[in-house]
Protein backbone atom coordinates (compact mmCIF):
# COMPACT_ATOMS: atom_id res chain seq x y z
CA UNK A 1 -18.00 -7.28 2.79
CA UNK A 2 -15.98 -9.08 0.18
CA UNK A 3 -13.36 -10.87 1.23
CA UNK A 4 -11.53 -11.63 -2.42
CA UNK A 5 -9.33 -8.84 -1.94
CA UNK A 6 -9.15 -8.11 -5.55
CA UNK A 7 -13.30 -6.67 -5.12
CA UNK A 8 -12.76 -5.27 -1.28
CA UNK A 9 -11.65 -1.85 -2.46
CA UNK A 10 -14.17 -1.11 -5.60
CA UNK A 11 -16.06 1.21 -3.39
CA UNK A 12 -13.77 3.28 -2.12
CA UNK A 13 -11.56 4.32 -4.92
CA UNK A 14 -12.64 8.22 -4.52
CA UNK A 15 -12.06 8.25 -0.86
CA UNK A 16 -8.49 6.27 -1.91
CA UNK A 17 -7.39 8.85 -4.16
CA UNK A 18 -8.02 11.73 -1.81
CA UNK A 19 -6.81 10.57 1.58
CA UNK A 20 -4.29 7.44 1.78
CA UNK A 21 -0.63 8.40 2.70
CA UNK A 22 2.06 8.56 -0.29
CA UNK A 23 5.29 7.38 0.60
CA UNK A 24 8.25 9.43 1.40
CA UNK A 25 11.11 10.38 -0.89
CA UNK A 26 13.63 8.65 0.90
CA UNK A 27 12.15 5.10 -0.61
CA UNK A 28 13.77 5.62 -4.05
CA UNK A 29 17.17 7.34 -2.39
CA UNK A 30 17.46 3.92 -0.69
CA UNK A 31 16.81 1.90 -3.59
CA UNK A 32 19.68 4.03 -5.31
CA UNK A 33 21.74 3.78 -2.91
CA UNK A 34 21.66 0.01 -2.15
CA UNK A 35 20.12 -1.62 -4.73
CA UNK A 36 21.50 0.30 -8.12
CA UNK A 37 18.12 2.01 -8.93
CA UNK A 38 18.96 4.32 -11.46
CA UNK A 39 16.60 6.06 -13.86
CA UNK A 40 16.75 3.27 -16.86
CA UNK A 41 15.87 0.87 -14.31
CA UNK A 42 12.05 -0.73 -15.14
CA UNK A 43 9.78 -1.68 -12.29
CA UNK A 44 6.66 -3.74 -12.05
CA UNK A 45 4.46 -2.27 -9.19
CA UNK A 46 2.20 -5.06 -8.32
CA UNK A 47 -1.05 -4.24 -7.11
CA UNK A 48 0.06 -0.94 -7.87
CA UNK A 49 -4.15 0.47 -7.10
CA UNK A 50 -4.18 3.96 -7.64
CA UNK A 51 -0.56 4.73 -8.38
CA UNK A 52 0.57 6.21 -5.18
CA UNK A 53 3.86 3.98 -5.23
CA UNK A 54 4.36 3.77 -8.94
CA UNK A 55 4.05 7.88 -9.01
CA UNK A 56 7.58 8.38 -6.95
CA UNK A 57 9.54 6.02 -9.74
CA UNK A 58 7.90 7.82 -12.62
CA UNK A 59 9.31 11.15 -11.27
CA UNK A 60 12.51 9.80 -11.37
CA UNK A 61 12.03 8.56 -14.99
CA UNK A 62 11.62 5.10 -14.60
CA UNK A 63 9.15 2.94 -17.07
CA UNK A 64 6.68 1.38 -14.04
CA UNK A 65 4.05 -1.56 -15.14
CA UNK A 66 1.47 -0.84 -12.63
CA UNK A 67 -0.49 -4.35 -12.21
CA UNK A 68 -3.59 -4.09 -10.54
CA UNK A 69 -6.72 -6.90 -10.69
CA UNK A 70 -9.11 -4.18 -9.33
CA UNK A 71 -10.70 -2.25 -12.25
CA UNK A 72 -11.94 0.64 -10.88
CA UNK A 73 -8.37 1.05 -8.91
CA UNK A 74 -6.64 0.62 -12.24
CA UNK A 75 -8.78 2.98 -13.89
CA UNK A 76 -7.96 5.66 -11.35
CA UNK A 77 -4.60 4.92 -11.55
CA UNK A 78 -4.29 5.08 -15.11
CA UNK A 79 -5.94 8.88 -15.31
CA UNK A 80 -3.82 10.02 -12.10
CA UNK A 81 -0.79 8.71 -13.48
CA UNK A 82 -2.24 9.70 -17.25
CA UNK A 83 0.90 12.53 -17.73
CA UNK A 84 3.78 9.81 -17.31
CA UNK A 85 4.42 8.27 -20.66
CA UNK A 86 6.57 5.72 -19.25
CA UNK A 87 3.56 4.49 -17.19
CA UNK A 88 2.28 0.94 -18.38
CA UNK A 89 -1.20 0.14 -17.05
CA UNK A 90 -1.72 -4.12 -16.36
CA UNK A 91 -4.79 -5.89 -16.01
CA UNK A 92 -3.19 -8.63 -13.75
CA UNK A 93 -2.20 -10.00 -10.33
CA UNK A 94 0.89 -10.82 -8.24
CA UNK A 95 0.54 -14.72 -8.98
CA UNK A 96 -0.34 -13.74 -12.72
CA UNK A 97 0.92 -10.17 -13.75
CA UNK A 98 0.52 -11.06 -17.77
CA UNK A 99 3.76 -9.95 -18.05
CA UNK A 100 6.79 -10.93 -20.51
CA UNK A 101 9.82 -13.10 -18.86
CA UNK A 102 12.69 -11.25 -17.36
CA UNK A 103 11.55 -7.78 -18.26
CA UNK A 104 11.87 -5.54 -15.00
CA UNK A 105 14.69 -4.96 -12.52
CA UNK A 106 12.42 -4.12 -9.49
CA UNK A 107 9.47 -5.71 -8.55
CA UNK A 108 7.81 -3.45 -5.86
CA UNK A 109 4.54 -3.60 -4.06
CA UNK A 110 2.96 -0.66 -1.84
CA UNK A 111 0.46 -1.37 1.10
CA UNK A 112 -0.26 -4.70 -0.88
CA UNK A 113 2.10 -7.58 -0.39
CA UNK A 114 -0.60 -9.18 2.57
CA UNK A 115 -3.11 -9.77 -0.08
CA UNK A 116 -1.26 -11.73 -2.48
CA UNK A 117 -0.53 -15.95 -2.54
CA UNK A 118 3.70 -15.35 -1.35
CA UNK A 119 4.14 -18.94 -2.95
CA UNK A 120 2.48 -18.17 -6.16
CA UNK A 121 3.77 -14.60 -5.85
CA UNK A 122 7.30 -15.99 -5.57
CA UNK A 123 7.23 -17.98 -8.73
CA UNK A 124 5.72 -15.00 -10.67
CA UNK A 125 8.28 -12.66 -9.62
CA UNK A 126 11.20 -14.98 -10.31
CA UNK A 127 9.75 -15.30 -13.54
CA UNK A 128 9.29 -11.83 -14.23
CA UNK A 129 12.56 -10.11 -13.00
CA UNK A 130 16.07 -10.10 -14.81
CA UNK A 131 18.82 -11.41 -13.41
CA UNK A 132 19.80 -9.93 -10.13
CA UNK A 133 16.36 -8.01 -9.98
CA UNK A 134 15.22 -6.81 -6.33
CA UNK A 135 11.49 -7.17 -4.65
CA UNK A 136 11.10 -4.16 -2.40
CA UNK A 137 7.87 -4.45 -0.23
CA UNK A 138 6.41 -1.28 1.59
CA UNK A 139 3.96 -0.61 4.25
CA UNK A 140 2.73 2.69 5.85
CA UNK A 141 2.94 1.34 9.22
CA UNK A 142 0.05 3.34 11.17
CA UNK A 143 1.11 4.09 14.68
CA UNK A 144 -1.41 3.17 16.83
CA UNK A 145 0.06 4.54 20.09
CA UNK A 146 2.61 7.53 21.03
CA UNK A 147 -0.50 10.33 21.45
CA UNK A 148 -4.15 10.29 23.34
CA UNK A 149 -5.61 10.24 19.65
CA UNK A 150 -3.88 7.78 17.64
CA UNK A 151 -4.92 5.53 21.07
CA UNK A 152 -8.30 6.33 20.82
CA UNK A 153 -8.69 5.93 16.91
CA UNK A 154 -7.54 2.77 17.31
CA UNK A 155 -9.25 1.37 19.81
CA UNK A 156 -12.18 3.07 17.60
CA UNK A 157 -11.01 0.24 14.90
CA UNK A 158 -11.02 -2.68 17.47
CA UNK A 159 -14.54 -2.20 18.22
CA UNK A 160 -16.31 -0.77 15.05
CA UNK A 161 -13.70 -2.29 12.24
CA UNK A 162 -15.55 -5.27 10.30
CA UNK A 163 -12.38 -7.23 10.08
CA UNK A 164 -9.69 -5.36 11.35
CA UNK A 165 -8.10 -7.30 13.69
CA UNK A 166 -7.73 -9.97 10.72
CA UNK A 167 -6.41 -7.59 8.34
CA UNK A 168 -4.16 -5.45 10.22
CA UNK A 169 -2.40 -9.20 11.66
CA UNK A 170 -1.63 -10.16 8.35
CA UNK A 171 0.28 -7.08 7.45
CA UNK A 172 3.78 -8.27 7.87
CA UNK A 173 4.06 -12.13 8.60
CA UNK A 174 7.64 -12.95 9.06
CA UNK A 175 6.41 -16.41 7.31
CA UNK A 176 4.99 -14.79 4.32
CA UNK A 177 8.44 -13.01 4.30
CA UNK A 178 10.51 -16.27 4.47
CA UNK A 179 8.02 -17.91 1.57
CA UNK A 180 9.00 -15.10 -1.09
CA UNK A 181 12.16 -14.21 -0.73
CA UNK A 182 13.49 -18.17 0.31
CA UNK A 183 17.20 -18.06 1.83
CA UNK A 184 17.87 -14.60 0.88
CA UNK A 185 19.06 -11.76 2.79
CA UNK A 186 16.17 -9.20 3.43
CA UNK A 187 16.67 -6.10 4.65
CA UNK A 188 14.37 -3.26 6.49
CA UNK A 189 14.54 0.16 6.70
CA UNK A 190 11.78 2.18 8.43
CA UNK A 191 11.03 6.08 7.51
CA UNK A 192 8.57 8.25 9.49
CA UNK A 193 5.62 9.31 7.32
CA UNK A 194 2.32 11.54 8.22
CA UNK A 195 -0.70 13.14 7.38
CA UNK A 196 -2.53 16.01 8.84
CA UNK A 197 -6.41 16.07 8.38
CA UNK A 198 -9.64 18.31 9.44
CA UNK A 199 -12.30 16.22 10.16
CA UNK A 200 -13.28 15.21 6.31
CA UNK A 201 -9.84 14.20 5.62
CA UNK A 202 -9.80 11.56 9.17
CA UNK A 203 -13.33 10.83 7.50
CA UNK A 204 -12.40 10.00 4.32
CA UNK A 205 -8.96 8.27 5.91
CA UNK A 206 -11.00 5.76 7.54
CA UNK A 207 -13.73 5.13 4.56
CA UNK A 208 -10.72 4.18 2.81
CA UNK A 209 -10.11 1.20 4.94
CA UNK A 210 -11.37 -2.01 3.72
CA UNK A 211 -12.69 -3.08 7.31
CA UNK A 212 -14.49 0.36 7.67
CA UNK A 213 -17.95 -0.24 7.78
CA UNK A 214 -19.68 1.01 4.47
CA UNK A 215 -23.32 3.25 4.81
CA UNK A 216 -26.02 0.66 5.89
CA UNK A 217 -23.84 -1.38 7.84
CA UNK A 218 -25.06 -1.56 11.53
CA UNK A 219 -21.68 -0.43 12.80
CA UNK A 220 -21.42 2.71 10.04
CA UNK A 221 -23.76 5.24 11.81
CA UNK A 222 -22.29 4.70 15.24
CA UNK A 223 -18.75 4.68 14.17
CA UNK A 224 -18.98 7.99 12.15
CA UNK A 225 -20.85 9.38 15.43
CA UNK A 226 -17.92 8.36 17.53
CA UNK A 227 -15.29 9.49 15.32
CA UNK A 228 -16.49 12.76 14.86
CA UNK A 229 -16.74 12.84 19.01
CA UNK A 230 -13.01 11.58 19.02
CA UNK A 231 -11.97 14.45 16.41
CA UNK A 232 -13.49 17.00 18.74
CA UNK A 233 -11.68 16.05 21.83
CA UNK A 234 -8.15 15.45 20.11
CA UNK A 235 -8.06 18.32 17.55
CA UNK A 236 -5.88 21.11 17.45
CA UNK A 237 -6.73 23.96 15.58
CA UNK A 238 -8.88 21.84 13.66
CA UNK A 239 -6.80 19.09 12.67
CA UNK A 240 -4.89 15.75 13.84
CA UNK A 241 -2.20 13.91 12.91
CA UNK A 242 -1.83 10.46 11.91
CA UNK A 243 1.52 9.46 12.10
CA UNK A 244 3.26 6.04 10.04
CA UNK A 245 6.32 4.15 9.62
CA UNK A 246 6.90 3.48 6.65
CA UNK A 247 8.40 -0.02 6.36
CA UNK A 248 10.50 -1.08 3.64
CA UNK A 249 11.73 -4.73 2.85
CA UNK A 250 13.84 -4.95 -0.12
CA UNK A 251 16.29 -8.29 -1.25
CA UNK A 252 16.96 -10.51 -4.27
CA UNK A 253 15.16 -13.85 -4.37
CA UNK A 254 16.70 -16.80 -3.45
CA UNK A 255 16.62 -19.30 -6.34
């Protein structure tokens, strides 16, 4: 598996699209309510993938730069997101987004902010936002205990994930935190999030993962066999549900 995380997802765009959680409403009503977001406010949504963060901004009629270095998650992004005109696709990355000085009010990143450099990423977003400008960070938070099932899927990731226990550790790191945002005040706000799936939708939910074993992997048969024998015993009226927190950080950069 590649481990330059700008290449780690090129194979599993389709399952992407179809089966990764969106994030709840209640993201922008925060950002209106405590940070000023208002619908002539322009974002940069760095390593934006297939659009499912940029997509609740452009309802509200914001202009979003989606930045992404992955092409074939840019490409999908660009035809899901094809019907917003204020939509802005970018070939670039969080320590080099390509884009023009002071030109956005919001830089936001979705599921994303553990991949980037926070040093470099710092620097770039300083450069990039306006004056008083926000960076709001998200994460759909999977729970990994609370029911039988979300304790067995996980332990299903602890012993067939490639490199999950090195991913999913890196997630929020309150010294990656401290590195971008410096001195400043950063504030969190969690909001519950789920998804409900038959067994091809917890299928495709996993192949999504970037430490899910890929077909001809030694681990890929015997995961899928044990996931569909998990399904089976946790399923109720043929689905589950995988429940999230959705973590938000969001605070202006201390220069």
């Amino acid at each position: 598996m590649s481990n330059d995380p700008t290449t780690r997802f090129s194979t599993r765009v389709s399952d992407y699209v179809k089966y990764r959680p969106g994030y709840p409403p209640a993201v922008p009503r925060l950002l209106e309510s405590e940070c000023g977001l208002t619908p002539t406010s322009e974002l940069a949504d760095v390593g934006s993938g297939t659009g499912l963060l940029s997509e609740l901004f452009l309802r509200g009629g914001n202009r979003v730069y989606g930045v992404e270095p992955n092409r074939e998650m840019r490409e999908a992004g660009e035809r899901l997101l094809a019907a917003y005109a204020n939509f802005v696709s970018v070939e670039g990355r969080a320590e080099a987004t390509t884009l023009e000085d002071g030109c956005v009010d919001f830089v936001v990143a979705g599921q994303a902010f553990h991949w980037f450099d926070p040093a470099g990423a710092r620097r770039e977003f300083r450069r990039i936002l306006r004056p008083e400008g926000w960076v709001v960070l998200a994460w759909n938070d999977r729970r990994t205990r609370g029911t039988p099932f979300l304790e067995d899927y996980e332990r299903l990731l602890l012993e067939y994930g490639t490199d999950y226990r090195e991913v999913s550790a890196k997630y929020i790191e309150e010294s990656s935190l401290a590195t971008l945002y410096g001195e400043a005040e950063v504030r969190a706000r969690t909001f519950d999030n789920e998804q409900v799936f038959d067994f091809e939708g917890l299928r495709g939910r996993l192949a999504s993962s970037s430490y899910a074993p890929q077909p001809g992997h030694p681990k890929h048969e015997p995961m899928m066999r044990e996931l569909e024998a998990l399904f089976r015993r946790h399923e109720r009226g043929g689905r589950v549900v995988v429940g999230y927190d959705t973590k938000v950080f969001y605070g202006r950069l201390a220069f």
